[in-house]
C-alpha atoms as a PDB file:
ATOM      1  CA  UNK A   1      28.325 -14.879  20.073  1.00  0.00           C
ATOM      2  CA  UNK A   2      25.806 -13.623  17.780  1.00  0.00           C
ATOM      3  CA  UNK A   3      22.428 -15.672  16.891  1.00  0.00           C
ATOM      4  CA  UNK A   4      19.713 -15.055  14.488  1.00  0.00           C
ATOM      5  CA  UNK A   5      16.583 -16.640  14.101  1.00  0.00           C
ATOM      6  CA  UNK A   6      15.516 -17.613  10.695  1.00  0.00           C
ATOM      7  CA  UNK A   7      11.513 -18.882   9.451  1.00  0.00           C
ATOM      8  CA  UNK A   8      11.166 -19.816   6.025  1.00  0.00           C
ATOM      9  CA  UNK A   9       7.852 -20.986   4.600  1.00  0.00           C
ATOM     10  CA  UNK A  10       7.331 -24.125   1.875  1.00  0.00           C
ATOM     11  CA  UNK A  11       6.222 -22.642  -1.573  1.00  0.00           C
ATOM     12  CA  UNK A  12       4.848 -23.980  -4.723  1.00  0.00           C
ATOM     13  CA  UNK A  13       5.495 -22.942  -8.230  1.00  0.00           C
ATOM     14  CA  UNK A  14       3.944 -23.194 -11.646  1.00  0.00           C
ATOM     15  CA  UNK A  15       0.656 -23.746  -9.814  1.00  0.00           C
ATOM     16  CA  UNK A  16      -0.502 -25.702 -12.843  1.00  0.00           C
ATOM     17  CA  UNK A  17       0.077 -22.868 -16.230  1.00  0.00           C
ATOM     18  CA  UNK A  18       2.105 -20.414 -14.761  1.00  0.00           C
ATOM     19  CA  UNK A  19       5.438 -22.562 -15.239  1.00  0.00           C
ATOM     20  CA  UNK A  20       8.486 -20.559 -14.114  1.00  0.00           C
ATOM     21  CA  UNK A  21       6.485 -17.728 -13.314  1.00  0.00           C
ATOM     22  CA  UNK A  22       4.073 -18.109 -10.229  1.00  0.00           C
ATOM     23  CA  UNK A  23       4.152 -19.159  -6.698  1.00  0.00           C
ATOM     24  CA  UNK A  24       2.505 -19.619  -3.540  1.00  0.00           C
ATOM     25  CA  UNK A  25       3.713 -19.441  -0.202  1.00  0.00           C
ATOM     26  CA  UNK A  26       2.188 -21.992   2.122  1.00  0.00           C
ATOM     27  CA  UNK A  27       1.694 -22.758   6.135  1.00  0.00           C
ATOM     28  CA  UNK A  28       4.748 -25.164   6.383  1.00  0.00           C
ATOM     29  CA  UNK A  29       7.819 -23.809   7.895  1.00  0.00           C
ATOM     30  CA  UNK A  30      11.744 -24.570   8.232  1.00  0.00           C
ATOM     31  CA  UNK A  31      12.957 -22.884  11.646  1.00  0.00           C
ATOM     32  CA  UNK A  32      17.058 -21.971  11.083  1.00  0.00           C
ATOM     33  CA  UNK A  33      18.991 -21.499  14.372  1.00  0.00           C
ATOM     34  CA  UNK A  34      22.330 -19.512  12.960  1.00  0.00           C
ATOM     35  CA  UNK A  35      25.012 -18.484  15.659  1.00  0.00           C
ATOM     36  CA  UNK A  36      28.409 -16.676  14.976  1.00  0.00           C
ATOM     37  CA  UNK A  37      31.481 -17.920  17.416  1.00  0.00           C
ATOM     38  CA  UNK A  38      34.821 -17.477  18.113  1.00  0.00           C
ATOM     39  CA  UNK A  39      35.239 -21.342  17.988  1.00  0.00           C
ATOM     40  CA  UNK A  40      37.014 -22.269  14.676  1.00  0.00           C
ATOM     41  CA  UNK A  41      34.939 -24.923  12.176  1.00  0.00           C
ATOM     42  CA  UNK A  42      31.388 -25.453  11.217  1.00  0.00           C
ATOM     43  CA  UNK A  43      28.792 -27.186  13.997  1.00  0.00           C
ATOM     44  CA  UNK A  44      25.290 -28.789  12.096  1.00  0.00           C
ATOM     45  CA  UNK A  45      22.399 -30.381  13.780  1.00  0.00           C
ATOM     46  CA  UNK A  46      19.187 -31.227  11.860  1.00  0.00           C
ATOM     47  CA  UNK A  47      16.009 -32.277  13.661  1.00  0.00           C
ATOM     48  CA  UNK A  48      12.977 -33.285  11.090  1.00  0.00           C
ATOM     49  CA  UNK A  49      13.472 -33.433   7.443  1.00  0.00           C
ATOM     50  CA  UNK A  50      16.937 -34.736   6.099  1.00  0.00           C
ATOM     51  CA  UNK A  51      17.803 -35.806   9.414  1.00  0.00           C
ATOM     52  CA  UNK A  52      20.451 -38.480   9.455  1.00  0.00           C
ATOM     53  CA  UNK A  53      20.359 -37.484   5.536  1.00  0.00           C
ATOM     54  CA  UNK A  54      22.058 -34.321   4.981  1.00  0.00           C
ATOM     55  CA  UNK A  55      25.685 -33.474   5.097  1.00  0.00           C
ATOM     56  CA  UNK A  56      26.627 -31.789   8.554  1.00  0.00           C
ATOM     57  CA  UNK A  57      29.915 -29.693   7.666  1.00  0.00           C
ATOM     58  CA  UNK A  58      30.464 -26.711   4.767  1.00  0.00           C
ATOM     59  CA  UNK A  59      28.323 -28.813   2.311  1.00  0.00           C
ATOM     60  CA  UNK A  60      25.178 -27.768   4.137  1.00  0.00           C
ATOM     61  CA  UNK A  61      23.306 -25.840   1.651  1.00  0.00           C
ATOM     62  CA  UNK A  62      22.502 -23.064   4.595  1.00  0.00           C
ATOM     63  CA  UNK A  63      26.158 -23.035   5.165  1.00  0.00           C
ATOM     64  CA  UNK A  64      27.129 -22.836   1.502  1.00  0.00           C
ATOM     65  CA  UNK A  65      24.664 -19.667   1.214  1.00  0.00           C
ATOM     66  CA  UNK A  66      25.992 -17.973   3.926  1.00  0.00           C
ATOM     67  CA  UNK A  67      29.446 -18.388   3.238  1.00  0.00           C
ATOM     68  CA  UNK A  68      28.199 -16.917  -0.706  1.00  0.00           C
ATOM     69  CA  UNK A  69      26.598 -14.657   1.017  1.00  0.00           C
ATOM     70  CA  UNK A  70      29.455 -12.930   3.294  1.00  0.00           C
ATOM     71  CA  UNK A  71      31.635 -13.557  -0.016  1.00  0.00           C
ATOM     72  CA  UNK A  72      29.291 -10.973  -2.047  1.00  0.00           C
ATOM     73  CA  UNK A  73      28.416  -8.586   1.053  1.00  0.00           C
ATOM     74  CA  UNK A  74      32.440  -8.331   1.251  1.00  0.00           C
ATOM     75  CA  UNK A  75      32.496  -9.283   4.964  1.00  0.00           C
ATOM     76  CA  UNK A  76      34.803 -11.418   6.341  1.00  0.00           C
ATOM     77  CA  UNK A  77      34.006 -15.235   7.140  1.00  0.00           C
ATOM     78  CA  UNK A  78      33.550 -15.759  10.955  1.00  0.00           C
ATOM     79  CA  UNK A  79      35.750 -17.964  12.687  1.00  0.00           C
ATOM     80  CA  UNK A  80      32.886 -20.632  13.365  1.00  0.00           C
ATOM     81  CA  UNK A  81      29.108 -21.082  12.551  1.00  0.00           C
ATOM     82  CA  UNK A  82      26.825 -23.038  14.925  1.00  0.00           C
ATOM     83  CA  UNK A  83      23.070 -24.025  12.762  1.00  0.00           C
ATOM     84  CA  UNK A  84      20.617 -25.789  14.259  1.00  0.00           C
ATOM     85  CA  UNK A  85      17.326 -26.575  11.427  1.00  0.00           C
ATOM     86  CA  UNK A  86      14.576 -27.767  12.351  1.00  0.00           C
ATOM     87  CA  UNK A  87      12.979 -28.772   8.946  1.00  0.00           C
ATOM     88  CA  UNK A  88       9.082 -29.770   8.311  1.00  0.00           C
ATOM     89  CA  UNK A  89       9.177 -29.025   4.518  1.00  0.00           C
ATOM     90  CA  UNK A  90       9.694 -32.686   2.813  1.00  0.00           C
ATOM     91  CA  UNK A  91      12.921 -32.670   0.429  1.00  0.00           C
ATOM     92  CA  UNK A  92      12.696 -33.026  -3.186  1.00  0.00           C
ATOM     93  CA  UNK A  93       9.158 -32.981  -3.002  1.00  0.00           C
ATOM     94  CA  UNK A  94       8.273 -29.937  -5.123  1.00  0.00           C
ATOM     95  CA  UNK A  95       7.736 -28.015  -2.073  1.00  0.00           C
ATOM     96  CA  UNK A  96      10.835 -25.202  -2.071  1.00  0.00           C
ATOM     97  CA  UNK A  97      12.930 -27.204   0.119  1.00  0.00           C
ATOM     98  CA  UNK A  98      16.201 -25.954  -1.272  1.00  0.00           C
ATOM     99  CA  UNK A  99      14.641 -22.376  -2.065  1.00  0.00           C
ATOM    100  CA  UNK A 100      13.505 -22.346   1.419  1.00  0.00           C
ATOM    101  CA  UNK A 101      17.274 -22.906   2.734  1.00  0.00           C
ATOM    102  CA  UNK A 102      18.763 -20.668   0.327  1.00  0.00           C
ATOM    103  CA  UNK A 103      16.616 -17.766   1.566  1.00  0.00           C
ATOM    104  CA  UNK A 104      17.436 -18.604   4.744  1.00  0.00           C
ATOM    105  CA  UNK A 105      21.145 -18.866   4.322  1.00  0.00           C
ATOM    106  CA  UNK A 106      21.699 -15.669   2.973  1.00  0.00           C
ATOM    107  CA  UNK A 107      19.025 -13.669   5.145  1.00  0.00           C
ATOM    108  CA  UNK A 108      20.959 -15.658   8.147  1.00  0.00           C
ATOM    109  CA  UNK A 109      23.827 -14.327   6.891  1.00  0.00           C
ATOM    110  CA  UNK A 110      22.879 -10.483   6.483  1.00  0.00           C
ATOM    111  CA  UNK A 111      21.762 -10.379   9.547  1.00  0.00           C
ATOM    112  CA  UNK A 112      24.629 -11.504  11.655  1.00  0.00           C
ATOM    113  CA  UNK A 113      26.816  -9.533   9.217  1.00  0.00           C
ATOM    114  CA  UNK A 114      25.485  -6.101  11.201  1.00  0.00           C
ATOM    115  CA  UNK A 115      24.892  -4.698   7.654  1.00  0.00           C
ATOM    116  CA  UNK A 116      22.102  -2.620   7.426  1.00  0.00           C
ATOM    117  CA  UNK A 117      19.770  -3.571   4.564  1.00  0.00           C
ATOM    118  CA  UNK A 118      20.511  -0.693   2.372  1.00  0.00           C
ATOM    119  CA  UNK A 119      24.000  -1.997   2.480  1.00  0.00           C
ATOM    120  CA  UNK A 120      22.531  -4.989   0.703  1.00  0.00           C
ATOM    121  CA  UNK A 121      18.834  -5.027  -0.012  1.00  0.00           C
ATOM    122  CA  UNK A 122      15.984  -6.722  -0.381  1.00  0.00           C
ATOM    123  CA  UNK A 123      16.710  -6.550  -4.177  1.00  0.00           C
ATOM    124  CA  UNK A 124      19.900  -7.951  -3.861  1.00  0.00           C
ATOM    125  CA  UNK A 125      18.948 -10.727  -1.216  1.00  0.00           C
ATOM    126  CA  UNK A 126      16.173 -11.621  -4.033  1.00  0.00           C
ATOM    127  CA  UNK A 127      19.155 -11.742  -6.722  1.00  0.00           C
ATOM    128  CA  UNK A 128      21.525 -13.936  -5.068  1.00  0.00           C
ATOM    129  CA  UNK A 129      18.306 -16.551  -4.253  1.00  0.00           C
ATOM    130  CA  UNK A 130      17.466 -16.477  -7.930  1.00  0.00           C
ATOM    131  CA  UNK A 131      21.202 -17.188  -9.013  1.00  0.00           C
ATOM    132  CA  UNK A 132      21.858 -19.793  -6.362  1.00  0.00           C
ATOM    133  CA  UNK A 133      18.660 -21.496  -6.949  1.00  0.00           C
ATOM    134  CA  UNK A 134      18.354 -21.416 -10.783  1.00  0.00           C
ATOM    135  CA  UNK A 135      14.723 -19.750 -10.801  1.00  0.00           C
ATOM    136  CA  UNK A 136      13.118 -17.150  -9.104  1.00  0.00           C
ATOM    137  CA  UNK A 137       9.261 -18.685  -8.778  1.00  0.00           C
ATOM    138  CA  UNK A 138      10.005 -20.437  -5.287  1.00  0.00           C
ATOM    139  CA  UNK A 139      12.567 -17.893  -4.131  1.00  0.00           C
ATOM    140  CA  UNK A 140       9.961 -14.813  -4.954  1.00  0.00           C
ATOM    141  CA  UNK A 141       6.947 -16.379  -2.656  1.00  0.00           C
ATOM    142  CA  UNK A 142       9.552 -17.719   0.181  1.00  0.00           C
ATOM    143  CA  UNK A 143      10.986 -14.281   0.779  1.00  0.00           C
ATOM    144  CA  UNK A 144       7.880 -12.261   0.328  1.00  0.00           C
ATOM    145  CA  UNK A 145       5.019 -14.536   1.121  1.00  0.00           C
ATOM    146  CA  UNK A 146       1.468 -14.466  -0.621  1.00  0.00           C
ATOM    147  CA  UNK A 147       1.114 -14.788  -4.004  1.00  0.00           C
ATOM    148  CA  UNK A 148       3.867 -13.890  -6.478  1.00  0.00           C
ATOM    149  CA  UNK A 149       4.618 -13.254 -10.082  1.00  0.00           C
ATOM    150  CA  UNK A 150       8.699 -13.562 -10.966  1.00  0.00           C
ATOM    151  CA  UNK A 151      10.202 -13.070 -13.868  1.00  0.00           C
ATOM    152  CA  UNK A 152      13.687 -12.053 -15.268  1.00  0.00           C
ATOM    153  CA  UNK A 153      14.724  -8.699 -17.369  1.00  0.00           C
ATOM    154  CA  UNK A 154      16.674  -8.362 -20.489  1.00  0.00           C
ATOM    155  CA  UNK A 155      20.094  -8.172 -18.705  1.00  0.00           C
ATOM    156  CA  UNK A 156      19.004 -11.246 -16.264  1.00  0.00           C
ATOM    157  CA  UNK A 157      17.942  -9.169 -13.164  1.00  0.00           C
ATOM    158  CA  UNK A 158      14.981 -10.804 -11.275  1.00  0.00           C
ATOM    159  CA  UNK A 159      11.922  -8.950 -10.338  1.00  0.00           C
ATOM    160  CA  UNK A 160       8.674 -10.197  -8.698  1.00  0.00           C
ATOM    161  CA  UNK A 161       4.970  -8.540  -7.834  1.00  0.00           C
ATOM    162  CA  UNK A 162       3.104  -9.896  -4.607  1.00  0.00           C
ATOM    163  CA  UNK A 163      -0.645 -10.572  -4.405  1.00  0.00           C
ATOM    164  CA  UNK A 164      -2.865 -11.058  -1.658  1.00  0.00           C
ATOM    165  CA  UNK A 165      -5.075 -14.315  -2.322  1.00  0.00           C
ATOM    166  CA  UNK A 166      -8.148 -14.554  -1.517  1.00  0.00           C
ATOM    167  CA  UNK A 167      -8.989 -15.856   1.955  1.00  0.00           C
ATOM    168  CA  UNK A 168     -11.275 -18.858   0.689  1.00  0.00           C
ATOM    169  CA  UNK A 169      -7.811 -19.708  -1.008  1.00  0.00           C
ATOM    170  CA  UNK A 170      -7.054 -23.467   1.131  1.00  0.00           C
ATOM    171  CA  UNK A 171      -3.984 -25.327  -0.848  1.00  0.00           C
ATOM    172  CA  UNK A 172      -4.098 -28.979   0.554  1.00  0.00           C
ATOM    173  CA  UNK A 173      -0.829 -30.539  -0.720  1.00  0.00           C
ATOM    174  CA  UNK A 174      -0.332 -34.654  -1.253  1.00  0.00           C
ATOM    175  CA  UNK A 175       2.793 -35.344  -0.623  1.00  0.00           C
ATOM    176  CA  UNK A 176       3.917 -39.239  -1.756  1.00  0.00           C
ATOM    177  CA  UNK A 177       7.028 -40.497  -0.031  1.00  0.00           C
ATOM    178  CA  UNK A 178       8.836 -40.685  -3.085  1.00  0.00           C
ATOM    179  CA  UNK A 179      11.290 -38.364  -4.535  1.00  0.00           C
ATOM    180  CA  UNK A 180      12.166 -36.779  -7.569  1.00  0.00           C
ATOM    181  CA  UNK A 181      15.203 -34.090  -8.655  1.00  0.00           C
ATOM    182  CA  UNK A 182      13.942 -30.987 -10.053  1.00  0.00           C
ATOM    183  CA  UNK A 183      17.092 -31.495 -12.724  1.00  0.00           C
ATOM    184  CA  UNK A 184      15.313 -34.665 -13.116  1.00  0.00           C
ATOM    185  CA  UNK A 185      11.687 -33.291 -14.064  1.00  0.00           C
ATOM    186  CA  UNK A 186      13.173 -30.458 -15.630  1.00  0.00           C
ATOM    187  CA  UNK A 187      15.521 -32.764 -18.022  1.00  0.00           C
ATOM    188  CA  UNK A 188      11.882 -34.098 -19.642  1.00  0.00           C
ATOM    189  CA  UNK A 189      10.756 -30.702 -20.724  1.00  0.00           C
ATOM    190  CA  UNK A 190      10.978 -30.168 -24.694  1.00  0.00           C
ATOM    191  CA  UNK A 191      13.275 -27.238 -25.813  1.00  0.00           C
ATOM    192  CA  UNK A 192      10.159 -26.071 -28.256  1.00  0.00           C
ATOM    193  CA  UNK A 193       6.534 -26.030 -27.782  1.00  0.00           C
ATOM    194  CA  UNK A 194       3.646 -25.483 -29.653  1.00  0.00           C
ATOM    195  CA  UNK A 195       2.411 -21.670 -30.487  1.00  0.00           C
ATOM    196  CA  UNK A 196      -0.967 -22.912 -29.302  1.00  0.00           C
ATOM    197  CA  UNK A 197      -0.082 -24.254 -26.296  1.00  0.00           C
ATOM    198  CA  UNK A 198       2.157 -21.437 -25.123  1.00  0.00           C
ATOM    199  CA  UNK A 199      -1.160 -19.526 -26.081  1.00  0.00           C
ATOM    200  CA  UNK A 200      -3.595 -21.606 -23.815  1.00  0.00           C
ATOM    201  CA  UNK A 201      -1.073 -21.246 -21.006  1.00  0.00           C
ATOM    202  CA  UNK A 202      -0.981 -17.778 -21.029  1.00  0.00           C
ATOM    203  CA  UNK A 203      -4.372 -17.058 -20.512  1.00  0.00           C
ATOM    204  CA  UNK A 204      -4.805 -19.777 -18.004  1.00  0.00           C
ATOM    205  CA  UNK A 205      -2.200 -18.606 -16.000  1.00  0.00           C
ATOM    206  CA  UNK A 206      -3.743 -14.773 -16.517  1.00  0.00           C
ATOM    207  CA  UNK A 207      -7.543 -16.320 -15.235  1.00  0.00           C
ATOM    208  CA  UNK A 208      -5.198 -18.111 -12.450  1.00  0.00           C
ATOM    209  CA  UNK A 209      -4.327 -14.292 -11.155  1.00  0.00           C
ATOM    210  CA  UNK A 210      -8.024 -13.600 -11.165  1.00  0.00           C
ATOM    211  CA  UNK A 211      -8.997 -16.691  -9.486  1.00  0.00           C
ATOM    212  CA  UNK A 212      -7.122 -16.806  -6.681  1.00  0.00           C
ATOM    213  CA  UNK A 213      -7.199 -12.928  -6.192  1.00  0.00           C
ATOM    214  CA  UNK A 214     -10.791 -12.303  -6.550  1.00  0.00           C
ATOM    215  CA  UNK A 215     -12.770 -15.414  -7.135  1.00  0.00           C
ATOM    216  CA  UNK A 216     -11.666 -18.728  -5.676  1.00  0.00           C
ATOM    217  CA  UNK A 217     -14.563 -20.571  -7.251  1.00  0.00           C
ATOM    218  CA  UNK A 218     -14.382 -24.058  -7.724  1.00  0.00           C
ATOM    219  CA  UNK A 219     -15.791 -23.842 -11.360  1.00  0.00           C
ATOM    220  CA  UNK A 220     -13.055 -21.164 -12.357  1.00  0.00           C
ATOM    221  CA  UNK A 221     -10.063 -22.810 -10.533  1.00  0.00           C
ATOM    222  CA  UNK A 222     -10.829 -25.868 -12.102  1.00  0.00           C
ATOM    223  CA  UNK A 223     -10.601 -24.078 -15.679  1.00  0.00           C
ATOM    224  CA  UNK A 224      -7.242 -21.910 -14.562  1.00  0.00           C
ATOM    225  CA  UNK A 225      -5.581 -24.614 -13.124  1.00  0.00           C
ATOM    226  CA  UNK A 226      -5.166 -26.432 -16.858  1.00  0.00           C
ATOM    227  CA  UNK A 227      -1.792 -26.435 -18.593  1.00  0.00           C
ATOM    228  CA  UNK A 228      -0.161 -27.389 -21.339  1.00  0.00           C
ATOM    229  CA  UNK A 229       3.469 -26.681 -21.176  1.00  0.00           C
ATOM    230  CA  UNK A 230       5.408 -29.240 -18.926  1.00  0.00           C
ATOM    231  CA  UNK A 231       3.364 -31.652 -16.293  1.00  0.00           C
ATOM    232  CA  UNK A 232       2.346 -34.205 -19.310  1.00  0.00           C
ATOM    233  CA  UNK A 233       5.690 -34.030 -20.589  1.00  0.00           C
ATOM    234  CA  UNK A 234       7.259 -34.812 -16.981  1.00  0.00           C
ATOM    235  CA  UNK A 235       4.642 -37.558 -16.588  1.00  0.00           C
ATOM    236  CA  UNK A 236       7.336 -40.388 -17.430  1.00  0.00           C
ATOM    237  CA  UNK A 237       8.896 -39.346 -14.063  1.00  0.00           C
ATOM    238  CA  UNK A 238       6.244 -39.239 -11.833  1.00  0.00           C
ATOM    239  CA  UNK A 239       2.840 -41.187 -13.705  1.00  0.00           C
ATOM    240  CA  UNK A 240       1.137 -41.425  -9.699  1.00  0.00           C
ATOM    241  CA  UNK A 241       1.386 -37.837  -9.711  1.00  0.00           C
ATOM    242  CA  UNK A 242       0.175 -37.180 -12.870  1.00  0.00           C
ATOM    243  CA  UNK A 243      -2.659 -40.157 -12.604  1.00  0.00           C
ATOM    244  CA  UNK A 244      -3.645 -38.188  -9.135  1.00  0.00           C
ATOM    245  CA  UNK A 245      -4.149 -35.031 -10.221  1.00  0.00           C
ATOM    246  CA  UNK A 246      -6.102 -36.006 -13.622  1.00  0.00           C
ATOM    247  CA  UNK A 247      -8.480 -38.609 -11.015  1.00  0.00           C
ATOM    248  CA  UNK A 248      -8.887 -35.428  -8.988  1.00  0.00           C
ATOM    249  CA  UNK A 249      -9.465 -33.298 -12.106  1.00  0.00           C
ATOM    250  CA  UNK A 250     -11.842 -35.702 -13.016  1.00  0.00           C
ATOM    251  CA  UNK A 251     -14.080 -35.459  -9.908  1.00  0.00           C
ATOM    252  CA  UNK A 252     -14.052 -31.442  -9.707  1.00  0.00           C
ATOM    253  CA  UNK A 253     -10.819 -30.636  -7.251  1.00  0.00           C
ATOM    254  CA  UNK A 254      -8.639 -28.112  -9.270  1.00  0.00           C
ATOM    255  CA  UNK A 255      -5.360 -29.893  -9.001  1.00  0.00           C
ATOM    256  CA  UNK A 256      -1.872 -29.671 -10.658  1.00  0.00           C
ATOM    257  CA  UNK A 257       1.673 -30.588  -9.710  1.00  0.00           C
ATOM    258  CA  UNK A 258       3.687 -28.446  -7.385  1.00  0.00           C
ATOM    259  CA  UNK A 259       6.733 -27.483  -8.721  1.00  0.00           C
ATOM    260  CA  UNK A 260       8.885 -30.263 -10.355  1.00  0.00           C
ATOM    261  CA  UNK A 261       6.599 -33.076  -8.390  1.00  0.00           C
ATOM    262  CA  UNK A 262       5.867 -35.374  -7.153  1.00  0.00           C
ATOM    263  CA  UNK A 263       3.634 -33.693  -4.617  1.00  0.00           C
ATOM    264  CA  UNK A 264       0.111 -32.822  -5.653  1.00  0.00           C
ATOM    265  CA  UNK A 265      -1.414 -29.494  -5.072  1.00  0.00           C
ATOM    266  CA  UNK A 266      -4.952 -29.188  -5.063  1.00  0.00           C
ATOM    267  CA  UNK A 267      -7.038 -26.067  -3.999  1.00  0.00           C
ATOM    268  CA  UNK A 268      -9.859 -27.075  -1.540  1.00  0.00           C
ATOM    269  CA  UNK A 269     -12.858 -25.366  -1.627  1.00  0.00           C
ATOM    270  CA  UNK A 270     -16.339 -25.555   0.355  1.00  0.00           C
ATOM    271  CA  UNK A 271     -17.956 -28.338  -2.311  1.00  0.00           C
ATOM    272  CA  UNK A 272     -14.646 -29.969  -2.833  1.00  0.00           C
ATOM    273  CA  UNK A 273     -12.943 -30.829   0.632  1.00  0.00           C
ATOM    274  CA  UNK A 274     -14.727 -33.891   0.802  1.00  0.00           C
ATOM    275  CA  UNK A 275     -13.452 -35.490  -2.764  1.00  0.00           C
ATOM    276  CA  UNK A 276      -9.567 -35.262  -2.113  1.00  0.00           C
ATOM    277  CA  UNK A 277      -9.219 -37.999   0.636  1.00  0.00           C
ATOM    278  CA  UNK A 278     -11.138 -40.912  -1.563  1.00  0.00           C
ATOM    279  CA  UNK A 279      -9.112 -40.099  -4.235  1.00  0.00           C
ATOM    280  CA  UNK A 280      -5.558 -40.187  -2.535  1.00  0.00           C
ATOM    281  CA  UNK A 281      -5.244 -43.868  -0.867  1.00  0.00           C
ATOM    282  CA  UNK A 282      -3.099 -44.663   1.386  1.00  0.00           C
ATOM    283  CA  UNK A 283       0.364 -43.979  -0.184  1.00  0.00           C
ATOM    284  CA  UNK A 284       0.364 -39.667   0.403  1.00  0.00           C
ATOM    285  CA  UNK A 285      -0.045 -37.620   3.061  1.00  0.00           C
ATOM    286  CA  UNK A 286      -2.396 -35.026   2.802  1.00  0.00           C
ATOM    287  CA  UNK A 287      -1.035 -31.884   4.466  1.00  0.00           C
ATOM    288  CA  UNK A 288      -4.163 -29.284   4.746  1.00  0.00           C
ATOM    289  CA  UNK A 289      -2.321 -25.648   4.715  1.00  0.00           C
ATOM    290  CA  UNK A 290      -3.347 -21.807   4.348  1.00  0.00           C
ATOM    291  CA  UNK A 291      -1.217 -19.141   2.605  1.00  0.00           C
ATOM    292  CA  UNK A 292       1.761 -17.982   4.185  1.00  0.00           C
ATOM    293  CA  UNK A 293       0.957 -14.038   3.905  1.00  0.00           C
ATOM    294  CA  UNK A 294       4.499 -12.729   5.059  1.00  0.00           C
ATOM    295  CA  UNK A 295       7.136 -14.996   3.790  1.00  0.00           C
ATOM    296  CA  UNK A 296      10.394 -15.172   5.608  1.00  0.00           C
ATOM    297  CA  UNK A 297      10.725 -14.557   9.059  1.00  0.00           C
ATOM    298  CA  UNK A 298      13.762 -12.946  10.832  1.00  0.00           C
ATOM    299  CA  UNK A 299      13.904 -12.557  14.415  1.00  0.00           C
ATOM    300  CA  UNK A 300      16.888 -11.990  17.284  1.00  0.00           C
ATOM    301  CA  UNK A 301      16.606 -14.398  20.455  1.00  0.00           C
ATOM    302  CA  UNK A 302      17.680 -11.375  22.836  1.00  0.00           C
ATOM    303  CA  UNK A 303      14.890  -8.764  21.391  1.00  0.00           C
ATOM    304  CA  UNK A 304      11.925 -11.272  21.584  1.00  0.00           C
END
């Protein structure tokens, strides 16, 4: 038998005007248990998050992505996979839960193939994530941690730049027990747009860069943390979201939605830690996290 240990970390994207484009890895963590055997058939077990929830057989998303993922190395499917997951990133929260599993899938996957990594690469680990996922903005942060900037070239190849954030950088995420589909969120978004909003957007998103790189100021995040482009018009689909993060806006935190929502994303800083709990009630958690600087994690049993 042959076991891998896989550590993928929860990620945000958009980050308020950098929609499709930026993300941010955070302090929460799926732990992926993946072990080749001679025994034929697939063997699931799920402790946390989607327990009792999520199918236990080949339509495991992990299980999907490796299977992809053998398919496109051109390695043979093992006779039987044995995954434990021990998941603390909520689902459909806008919190990379399926990025997260996708990553780990197909890094799980590589590694118990016995390929070395120029055989497939980081590159191409980072290419299959973005096709199986859809976007690259929670795949890019996921994989390499930090801070990230994705985007797609002219013939549909992703690419991505990692930042270091600045240490003052604390995301506190408020996470509602409700759910909601990215297709869902996504579905709401207007095929057109405004030249003046795509304009606003993109300097937000550049003063974002320069916020959370170099000065994490309340005053500043507050101002690069605006957009324009898609959390009013997914409002219909979340309104406690949206109603949070404007009543948070509204007393200084700089706030947006994470991902496709519902969860809230605010960035805490020294004068502004105490004005997120007042503001939340008692219908969220409020998860208090730092910036995942490495992204995913892969790690043998036997060589620890």
């Amino acid at each position: 038998m042959r076991t891998v240990d896989i550590r993928v970390p929860a990620t945000s994207a958009n980050l308020g005007p950098g929609f499709d484009a930026l993300g941010l890895a955070l302090s929460l963590y799926d732990e992926v248990r993946a072990t080749l055997t001679d025994e034929r058939g697939v063997r699931v077990t799920v402790e946390g998050e989607g327990e009792g929830e999520v199918d236990l057989g080949e339509g495991h998303l992990v299980i999907r992505t490796m299977r992809e993922t053998f398919d496109r190395m051109g390695v043979p499917q093992p006779e039987g996979i044995n995954l434990h997951c021990r998941n603390r990133i909520p689902h459909a929260r806008g919190l990379g839960s399926s990025s997260a599993a996708v990553c780990a899938g197909i890094l799980a996957a590589r590694a118990l193939s016995g390929a070395a990594e120029q055989d497939f690469s980081d590159d191409k680990v980072f290419a299959l994530a973005t096709e199986m996922e859809g976007h690259p903005d929670n795949v890019a942060p996921c994989l390499a941690g930090g801070l990230t900037v994705a985007w797609s070239d002219h013939t549909g190849t992703p690419h991505m730049v990692k930042l270091a954030p600045d240490e003052r950088v604390r995301p506190v995420a408020v996470i509602p027990s409700t759910r909601l589909a990215t297709e869902t969120a996504r579905g709401l978004l207007p095929k057109d747009v405004p030249h003046k909003d795509a304009s606003f957007n993109a300097g937000r998103a550049a003063l974002l860069i320069a916020a959370l790189t170099q000065r994490p100021e309340r005053g500043l995040l507050l101002a690069a943390t605006e957009d324009r482009l898609h959390q009013h018009y997914r409002a219909p689909a979340m309104p406690q979201s949206v109603d949070l993060v404007e009543r948070l806006r509204a007393v200084g935190v700089p706030a947006v939605v994470s991902g496709a929502g519902p969860t809230v994303l605010a960035f805490s800083t020294s004068d502004t830690q105490d004005l997120i709990a007042p503001e939340v009630g008692n219908d969220w958690h409020i998860q208090q996290m730092d910036v995942d600087p490495v992204g995913a994690n892969v790690q043998f049993p036997e060589t620890r």
